[in-house]
N, C-alpha and C. Protein backbone atom coordinates (compact mmCIF):
# COMPACT_ATOMS: atom_id res chain seq x y z
N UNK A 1 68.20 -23.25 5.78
CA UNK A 1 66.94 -23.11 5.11
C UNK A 1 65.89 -22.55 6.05
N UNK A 2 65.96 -23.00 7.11
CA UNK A 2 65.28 -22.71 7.87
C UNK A 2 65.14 -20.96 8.79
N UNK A 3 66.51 -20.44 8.20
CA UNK A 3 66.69 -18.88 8.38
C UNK A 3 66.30 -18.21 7.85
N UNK A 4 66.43 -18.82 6.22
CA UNK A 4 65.81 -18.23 4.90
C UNK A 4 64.67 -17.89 5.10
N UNK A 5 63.59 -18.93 5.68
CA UNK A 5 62.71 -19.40 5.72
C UNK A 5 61.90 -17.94 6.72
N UNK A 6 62.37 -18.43 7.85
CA UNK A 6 61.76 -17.48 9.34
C UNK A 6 62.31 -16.09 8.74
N UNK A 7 63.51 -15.57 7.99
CA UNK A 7 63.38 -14.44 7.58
C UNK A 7 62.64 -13.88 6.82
N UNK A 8 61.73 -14.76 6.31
CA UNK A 8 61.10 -14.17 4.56
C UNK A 8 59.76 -13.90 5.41
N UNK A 9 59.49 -14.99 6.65
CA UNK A 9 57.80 -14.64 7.11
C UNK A 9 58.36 -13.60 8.12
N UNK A 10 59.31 -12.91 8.39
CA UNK A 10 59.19 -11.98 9.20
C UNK A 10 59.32 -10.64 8.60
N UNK A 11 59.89 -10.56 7.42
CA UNK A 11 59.85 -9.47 6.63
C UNK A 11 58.34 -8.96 6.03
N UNK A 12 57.59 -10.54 5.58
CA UNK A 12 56.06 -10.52 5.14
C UNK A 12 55.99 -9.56 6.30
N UNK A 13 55.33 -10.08 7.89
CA UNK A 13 54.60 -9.45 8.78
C UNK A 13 55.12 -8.08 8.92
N UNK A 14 56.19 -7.43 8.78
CA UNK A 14 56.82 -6.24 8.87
C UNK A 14 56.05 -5.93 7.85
N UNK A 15 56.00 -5.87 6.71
CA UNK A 15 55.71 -5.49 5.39
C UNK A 15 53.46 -5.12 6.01
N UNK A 16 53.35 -6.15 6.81
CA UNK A 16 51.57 -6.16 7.01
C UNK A 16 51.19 -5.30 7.95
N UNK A 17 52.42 -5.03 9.07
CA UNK A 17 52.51 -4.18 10.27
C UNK A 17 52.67 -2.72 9.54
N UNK A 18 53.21 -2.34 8.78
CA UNK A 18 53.75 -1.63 8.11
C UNK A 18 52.11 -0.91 7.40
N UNK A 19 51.72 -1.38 6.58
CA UNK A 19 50.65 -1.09 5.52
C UNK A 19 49.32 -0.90 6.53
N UNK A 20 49.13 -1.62 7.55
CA UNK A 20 48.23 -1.43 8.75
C UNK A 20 48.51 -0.43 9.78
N UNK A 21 49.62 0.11 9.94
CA UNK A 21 50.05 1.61 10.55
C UNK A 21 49.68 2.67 9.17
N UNK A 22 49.96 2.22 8.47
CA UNK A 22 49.82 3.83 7.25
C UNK A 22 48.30 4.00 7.08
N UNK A 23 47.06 2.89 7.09
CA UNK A 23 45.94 2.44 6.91
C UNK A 23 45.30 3.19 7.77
N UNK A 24 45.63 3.26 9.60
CA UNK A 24 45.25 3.63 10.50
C UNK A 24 45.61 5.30 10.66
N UNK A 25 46.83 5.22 10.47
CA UNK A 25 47.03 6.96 10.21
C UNK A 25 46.22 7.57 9.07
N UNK A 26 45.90 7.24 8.00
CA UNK A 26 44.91 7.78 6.97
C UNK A 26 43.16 8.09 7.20
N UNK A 27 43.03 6.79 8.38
CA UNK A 27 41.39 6.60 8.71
C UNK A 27 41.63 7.86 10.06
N UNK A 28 42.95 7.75 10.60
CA UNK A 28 42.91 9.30 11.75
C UNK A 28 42.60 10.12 11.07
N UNK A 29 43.67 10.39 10.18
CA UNK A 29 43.86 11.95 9.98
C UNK A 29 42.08 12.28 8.96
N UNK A 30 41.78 11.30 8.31
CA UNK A 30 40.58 11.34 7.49
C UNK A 30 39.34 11.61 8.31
N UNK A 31 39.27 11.01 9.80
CA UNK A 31 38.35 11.30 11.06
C UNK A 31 38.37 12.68 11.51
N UNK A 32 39.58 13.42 11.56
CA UNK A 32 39.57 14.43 12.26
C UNK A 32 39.38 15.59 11.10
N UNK A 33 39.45 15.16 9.80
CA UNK A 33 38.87 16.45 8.89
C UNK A 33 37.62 16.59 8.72
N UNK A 34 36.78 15.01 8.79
CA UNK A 34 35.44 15.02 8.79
C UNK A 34 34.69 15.85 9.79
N UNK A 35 35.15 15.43 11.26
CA UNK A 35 35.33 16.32 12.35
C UNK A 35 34.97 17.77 12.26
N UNK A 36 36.55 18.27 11.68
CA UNK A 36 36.46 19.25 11.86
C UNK A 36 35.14 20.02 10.83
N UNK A 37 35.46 19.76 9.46
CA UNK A 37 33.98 19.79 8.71
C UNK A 37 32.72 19.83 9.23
N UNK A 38 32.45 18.91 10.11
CA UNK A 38 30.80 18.47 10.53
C UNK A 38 30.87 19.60 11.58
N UNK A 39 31.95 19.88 12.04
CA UNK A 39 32.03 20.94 13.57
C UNK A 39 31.69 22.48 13.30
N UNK A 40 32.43 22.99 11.76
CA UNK A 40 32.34 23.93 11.09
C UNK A 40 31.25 24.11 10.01
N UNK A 41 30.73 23.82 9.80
CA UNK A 41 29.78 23.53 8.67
C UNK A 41 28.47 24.20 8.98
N UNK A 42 27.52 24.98 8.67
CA UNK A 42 26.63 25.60 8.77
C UNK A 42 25.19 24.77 8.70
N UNK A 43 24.65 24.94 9.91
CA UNK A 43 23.00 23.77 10.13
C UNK A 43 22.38 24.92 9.76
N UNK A 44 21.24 23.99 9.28
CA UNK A 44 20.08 24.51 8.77
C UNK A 44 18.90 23.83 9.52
N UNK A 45 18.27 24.35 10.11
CA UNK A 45 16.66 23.91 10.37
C UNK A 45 15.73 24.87 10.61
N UNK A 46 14.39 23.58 9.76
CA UNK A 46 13.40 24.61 9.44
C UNK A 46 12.46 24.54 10.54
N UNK A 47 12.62 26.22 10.48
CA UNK A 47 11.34 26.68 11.64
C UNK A 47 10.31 26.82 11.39
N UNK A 48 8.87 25.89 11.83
CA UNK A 48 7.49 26.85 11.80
C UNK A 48 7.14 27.29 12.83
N UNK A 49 6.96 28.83 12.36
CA UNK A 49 6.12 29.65 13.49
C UNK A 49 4.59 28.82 14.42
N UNK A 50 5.00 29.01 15.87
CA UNK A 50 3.98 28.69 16.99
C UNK A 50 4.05 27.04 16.87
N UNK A 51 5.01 26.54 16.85
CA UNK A 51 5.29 25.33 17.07
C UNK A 51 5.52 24.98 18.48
N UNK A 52 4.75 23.96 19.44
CA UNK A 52 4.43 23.90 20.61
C UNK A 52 5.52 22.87 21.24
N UNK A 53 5.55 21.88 20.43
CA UNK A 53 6.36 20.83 20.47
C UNK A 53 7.15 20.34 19.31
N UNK A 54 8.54 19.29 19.32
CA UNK A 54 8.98 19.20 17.72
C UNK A 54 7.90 18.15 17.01
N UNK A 55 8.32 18.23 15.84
CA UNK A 55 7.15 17.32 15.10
C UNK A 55 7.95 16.88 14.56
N UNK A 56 7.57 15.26 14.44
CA UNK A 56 8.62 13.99 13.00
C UNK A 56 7.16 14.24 12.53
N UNK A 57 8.25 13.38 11.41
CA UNK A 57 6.89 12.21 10.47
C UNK A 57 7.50 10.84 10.50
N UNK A 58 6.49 10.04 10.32
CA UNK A 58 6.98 8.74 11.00
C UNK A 58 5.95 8.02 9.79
N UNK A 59 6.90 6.92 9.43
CA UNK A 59 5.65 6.22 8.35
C UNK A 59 4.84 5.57 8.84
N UNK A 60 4.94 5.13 10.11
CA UNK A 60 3.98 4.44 11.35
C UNK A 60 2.23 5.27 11.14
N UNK A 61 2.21 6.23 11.14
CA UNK A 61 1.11 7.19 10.88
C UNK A 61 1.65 8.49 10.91
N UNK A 62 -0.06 9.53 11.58
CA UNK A 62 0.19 10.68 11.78
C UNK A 62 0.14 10.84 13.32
N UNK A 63 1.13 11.92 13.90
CA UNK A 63 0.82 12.35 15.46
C UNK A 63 -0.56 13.32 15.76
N UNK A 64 -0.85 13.01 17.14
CA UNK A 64 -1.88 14.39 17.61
C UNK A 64 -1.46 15.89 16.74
N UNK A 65 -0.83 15.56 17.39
CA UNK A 65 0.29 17.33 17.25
C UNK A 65 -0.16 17.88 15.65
N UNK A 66 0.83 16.97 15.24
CA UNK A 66 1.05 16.96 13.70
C UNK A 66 -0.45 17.55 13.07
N UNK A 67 -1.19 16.72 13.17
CA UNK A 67 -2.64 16.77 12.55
C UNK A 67 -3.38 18.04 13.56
N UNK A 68 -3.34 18.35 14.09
CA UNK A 68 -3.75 19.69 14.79
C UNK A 68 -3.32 20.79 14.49
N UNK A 69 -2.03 20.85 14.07
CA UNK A 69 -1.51 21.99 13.38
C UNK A 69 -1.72 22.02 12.27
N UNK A 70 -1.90 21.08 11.49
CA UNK A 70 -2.22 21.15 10.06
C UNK A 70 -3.44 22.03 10.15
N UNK A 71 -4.42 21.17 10.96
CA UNK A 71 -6.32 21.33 10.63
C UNK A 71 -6.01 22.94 11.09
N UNK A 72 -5.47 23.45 12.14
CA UNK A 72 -5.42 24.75 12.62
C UNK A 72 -5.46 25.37 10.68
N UNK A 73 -4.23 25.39 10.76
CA UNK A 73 -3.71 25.92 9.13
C UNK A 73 -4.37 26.20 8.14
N UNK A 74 -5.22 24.44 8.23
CA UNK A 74 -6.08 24.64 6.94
C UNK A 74 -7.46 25.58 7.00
N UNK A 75 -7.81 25.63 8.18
CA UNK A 75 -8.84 25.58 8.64
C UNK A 75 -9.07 27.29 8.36
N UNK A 76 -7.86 27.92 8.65
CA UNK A 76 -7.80 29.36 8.80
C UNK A 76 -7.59 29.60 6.83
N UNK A 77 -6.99 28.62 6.37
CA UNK A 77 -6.56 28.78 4.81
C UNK A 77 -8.20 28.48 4.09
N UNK A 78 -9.45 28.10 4.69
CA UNK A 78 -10.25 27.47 3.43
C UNK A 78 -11.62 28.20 4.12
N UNK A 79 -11.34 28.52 5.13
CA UNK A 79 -12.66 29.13 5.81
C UNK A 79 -12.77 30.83 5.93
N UNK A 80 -11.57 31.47 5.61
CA UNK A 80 -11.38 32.79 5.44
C UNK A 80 -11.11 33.38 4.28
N UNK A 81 -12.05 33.79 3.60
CA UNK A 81 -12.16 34.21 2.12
C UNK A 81 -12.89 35.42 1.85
N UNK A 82 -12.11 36.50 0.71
CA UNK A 82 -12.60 37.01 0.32
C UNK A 82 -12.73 36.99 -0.80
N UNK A 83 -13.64 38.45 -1.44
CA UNK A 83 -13.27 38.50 -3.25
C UNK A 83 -12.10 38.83 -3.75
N UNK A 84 -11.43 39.60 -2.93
CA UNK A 84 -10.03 39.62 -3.44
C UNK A 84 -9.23 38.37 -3.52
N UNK A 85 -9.33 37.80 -2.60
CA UNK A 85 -8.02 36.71 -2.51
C UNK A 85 -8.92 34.85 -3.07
N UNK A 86 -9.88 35.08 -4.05
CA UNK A 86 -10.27 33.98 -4.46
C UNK A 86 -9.59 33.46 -5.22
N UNK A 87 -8.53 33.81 -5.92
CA UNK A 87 -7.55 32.64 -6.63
C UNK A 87 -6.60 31.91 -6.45
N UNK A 88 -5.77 33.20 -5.70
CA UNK A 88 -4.97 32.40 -4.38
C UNK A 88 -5.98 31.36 -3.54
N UNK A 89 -6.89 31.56 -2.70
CA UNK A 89 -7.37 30.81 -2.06
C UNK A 89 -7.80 29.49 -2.41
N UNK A 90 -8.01 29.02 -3.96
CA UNK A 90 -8.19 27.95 -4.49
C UNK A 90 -7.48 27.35 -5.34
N UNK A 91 -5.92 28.04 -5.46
CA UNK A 91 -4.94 27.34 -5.89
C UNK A 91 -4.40 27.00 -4.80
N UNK A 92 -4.32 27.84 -3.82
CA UNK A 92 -3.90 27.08 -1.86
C UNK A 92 -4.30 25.75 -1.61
N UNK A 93 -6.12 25.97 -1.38
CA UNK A 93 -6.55 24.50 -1.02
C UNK A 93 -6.29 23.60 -2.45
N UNK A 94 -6.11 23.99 -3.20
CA UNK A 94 -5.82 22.28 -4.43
C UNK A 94 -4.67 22.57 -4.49
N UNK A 95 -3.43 22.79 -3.48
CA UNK A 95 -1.65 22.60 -3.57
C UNK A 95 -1.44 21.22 -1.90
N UNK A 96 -2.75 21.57 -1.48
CA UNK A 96 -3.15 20.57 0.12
C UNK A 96 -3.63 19.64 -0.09
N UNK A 97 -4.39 19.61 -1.36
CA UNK A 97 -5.34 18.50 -1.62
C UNK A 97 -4.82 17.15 -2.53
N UNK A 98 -4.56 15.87 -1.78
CA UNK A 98 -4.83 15.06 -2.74
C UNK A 98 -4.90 14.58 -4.07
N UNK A 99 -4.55 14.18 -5.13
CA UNK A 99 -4.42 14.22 -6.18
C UNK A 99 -5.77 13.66 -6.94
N UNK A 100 -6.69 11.99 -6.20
CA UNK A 100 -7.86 11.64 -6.25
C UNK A 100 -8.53 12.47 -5.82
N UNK A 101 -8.48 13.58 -5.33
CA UNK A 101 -9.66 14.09 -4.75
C UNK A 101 -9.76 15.51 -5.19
N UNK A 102 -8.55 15.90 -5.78
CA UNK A 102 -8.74 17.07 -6.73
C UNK A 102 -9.69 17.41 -7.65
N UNK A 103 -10.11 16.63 -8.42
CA UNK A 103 -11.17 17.09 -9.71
C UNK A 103 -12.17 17.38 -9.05
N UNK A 104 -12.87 16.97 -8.00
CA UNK A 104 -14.14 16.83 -6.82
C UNK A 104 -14.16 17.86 -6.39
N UNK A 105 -13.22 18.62 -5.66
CA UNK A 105 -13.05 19.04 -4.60
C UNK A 105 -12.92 20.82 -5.49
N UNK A 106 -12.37 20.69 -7.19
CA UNK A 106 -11.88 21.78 -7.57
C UNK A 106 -13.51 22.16 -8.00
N UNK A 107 -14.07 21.51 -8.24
CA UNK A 107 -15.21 21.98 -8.84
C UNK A 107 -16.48 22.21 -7.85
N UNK A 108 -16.45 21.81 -6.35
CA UNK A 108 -17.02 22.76 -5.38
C UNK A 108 -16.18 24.27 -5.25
N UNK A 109 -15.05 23.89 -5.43
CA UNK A 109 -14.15 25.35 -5.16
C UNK A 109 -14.75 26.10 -6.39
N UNK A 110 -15.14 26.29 -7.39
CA UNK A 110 -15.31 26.97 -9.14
C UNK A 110 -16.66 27.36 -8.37
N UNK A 111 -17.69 26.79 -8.28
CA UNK A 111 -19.07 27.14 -7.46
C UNK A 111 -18.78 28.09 -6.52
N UNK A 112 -18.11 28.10 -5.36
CA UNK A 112 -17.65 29.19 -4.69
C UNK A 112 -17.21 30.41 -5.50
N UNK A 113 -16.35 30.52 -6.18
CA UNK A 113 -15.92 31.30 -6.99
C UNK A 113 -16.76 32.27 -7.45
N UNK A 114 -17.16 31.33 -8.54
CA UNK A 114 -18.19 32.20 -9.07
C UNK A 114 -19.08 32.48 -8.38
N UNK A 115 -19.73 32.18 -7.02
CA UNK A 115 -20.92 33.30 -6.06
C UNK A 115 -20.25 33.95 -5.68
N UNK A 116 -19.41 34.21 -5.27
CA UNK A 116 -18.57 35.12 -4.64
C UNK A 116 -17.83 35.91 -5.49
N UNK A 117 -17.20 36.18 -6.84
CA UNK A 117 -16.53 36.76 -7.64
C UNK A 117 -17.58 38.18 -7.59
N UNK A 118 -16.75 39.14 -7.55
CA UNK A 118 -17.68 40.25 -8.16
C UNK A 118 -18.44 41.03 -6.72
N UNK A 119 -18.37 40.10 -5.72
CA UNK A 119 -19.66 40.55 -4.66
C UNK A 119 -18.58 41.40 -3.30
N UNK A 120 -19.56 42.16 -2.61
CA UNK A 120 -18.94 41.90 -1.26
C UNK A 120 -18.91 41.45 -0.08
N UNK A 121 -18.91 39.71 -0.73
CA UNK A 121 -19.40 39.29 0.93
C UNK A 121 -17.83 38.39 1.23
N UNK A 122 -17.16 38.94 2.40
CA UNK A 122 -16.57 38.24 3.11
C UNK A 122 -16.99 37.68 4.13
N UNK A 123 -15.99 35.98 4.43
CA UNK A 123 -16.66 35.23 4.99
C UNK A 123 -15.12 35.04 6.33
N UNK A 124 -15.69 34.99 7.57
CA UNK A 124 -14.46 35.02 8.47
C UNK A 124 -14.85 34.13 9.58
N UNK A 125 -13.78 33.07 9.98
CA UNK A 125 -14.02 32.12 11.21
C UNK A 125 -13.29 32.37 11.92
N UNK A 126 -13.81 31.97 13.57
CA UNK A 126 -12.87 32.08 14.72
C UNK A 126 -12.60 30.68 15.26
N UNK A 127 -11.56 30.47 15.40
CA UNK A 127 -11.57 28.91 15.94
C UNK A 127 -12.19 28.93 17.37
N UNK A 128 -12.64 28.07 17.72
CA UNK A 128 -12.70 27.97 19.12
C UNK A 128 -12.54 26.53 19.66
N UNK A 129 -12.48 25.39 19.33
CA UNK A 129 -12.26 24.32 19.52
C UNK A 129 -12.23 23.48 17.95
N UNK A 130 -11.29 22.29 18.39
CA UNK A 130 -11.12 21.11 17.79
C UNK A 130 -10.99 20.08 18.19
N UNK A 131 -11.47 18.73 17.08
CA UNK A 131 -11.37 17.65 17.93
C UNK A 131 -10.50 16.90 16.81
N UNK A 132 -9.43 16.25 16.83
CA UNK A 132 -8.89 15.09 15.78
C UNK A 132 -8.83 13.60 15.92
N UNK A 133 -8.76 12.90 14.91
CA UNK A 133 -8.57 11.27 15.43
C UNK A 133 -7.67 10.81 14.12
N UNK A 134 -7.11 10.79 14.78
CA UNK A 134 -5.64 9.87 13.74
C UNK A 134 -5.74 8.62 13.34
N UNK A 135 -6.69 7.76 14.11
CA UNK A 135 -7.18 6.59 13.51
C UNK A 135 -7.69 6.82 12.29
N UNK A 136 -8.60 7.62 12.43
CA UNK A 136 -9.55 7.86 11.14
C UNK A 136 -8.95 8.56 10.05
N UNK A 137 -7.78 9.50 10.32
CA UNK A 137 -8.10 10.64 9.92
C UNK A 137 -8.41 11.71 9.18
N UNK A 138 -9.91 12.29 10.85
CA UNK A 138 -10.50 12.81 10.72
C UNK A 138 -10.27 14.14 11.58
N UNK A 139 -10.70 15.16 11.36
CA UNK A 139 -10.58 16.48 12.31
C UNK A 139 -11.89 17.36 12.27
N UNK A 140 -12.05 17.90 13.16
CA UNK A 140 -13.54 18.85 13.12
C UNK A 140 -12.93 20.12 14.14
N UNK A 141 -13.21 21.01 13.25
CA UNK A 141 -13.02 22.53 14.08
C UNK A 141 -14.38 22.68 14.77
N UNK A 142 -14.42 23.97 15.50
CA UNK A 142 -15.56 24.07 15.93
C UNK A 142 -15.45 26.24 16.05
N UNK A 143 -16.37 27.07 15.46
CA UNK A 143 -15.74 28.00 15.88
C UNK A 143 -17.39 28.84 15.32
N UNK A 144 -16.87 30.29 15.17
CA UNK A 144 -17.62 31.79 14.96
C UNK A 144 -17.58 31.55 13.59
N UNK A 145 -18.70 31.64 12.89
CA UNK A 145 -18.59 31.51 11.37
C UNK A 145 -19.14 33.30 10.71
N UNK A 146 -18.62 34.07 10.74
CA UNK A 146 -19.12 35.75 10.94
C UNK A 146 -19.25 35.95 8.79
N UNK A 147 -20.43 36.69 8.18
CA UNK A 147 -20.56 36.86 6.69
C UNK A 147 -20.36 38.18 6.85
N UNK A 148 -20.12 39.09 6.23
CA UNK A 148 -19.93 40.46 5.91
C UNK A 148 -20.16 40.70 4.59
N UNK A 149 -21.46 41.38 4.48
CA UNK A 149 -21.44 41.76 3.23
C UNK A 149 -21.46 43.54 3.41
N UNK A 150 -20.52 44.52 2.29
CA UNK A 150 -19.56 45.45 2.47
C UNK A 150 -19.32 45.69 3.87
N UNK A 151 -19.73 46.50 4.69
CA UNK A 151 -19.38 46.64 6.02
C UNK A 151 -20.37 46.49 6.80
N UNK A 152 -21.40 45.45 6.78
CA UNK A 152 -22.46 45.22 7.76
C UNK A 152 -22.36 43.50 8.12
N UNK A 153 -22.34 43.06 9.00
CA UNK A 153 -22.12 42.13 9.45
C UNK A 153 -23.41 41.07 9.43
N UNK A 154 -23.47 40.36 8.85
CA UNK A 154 -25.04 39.97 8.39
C UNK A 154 -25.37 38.82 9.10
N UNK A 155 -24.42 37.75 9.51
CA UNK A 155 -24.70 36.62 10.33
C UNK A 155 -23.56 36.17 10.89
N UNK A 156 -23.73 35.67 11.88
CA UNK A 156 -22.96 35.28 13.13
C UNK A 156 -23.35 33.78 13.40
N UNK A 157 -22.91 32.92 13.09
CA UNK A 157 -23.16 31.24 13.48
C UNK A 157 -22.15 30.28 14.08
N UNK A 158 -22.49 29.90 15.14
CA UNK A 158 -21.44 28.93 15.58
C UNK A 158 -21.59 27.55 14.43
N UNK A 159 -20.24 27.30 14.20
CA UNK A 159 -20.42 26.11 13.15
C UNK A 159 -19.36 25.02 13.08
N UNK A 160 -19.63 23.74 12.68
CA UNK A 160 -18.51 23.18 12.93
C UNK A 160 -18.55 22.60 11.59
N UNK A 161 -16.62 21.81 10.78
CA UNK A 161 -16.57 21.61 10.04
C UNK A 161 -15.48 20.43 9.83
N UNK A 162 -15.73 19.78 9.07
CA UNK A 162 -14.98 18.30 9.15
C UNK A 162 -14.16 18.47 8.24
N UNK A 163 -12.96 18.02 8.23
CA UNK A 163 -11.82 18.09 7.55
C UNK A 163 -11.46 16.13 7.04
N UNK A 164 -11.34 15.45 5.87
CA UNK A 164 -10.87 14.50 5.88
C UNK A 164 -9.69 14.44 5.21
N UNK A 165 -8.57 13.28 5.55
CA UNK A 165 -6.77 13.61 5.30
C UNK A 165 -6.49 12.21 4.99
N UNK A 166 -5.59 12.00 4.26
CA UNK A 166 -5.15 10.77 3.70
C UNK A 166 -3.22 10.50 4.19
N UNK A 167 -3.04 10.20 4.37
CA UNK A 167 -1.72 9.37 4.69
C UNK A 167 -0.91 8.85 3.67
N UNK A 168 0.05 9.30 2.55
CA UNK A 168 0.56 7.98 1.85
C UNK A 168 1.90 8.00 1.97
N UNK A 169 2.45 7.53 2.49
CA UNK A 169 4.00 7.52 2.58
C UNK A 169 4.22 8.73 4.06
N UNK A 170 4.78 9.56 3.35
CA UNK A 170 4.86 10.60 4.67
C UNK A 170 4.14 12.34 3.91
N UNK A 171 3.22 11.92 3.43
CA UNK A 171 2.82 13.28 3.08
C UNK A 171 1.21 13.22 3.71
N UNK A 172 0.70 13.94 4.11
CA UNK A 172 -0.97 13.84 4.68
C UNK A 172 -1.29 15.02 3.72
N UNK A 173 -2.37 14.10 3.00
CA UNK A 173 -2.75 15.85 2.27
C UNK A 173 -4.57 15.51 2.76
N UNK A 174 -5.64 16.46 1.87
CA UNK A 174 -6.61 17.06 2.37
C UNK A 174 -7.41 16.17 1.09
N UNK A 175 -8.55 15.33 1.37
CA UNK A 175 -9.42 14.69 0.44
C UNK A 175 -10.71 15.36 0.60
N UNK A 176 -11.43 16.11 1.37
CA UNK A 176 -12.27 16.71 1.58
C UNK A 176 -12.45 17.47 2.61
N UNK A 177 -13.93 18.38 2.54
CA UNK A 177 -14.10 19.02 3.58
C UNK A 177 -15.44 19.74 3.60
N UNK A 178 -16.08 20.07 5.07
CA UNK A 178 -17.74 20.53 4.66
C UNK A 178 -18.28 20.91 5.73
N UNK A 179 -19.03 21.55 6.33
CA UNK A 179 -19.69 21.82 7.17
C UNK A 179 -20.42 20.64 7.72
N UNK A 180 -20.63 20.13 9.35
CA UNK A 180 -21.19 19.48 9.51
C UNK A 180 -22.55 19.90 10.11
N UNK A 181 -23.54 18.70 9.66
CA UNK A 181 -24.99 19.40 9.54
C UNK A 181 -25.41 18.55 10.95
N UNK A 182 -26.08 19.39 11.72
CA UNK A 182 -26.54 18.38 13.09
C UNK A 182 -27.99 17.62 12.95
N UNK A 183 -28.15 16.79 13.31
CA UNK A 183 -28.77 15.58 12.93
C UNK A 183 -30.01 16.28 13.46
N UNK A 184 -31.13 16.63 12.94
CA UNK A 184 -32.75 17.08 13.15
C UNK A 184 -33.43 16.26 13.10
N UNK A 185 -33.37 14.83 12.99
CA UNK A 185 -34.10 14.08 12.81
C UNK A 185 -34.50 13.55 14.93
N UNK A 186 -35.67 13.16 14.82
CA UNK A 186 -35.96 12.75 15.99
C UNK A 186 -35.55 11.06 16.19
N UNK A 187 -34.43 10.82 17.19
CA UNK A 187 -34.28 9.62 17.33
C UNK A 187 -35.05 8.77 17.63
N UNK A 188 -36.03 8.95 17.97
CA UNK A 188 -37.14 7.80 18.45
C UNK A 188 -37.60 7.30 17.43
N UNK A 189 -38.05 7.93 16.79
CA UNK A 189 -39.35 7.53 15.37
C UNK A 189 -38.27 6.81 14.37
């Protein structure tokens, strides 16, 4: 009985040795096609032009980086306008903008529009500095604010302009934006 016995649990473990070799050859041969797949397989990554460093997004916040290249972007997208390119230019800034801050923001853009529809005054900035804060964030360009009306150059102003950005998940879009006005008031009084 006892042969019966030790033969039947040694046939089991053959039978477990057995199914655990075929198990292990399947997870090989299944490793080395993945392999070869992931080895052969065509990457994709997306490039933006004048990228200094790589950029994540991180749900933690936004980086320096990150938010500097944006404000660069926007900055050149909402401050350089002509009569030609006014529809593009205000379906641009409300594709950046916020979803709360759209109705606000579209109906300073319609005011632009219409002074500018029809005329020839182009309006052109030079960057020359920025400052950002990711705590806040907030961003302020600082640059050449040049008007052209047809080909005479009518004013030249250094000007600076505040950009405000919202965070929700991993998208930063654009809630406002405006020229900042320097304080004339006398601090003493």
């Amino acid at each position: 009985m006892d042969l019966a016995h030790s033969h039947a649990l040694g046939q089991r473990v053959l039978r477990q040795r057995n199914l655990l070799a075929v198990l292990a050859a399947v997870f090989g041969a299944l490793s080395l096609l993945l392999l070869t797949v992931a080895g052969t397989r065509d990457r994709e990554v997306v490039l933006q032009p004048l990228l200094t460093s790589p950029v994540t997004i991180s749900s933690s916040g936004v980086s320096k980086d990150y938010l500097e290249m944006i404000t660069r972007d926007v900055a050149v997208l909402t401050l350089n306008r002509s009569p030609q390119n006014l529809d593009y230019w205000m379906s641009a800034v409300l594709a950046i903008t916020h979803p709360r801050a759209q109705g606000e923001l579209k109906a300073e853009l319609l005011k632009i529009v219409d002074e500018q529809r029809g005329s020839s005054i182009v309006q052109v900035f030079t960057l020359r500095s920025m400052r950002v804060d990711t705590t806040a964030l907030i961003s302020e360009v600082t640059g050449e604010l040049i008007t052209i009306v047809g080909n005479k150059v009518v004013s030249r102003e250094v000007r600076t302009f505040r950009y405000s950005w919202e965070y929700t998940g991993l998208s930063l879009k654009l809630i406002g934006f405006g020229m900042v006005v320097a304080d004339t008031r006398n601090k003493d009084s």
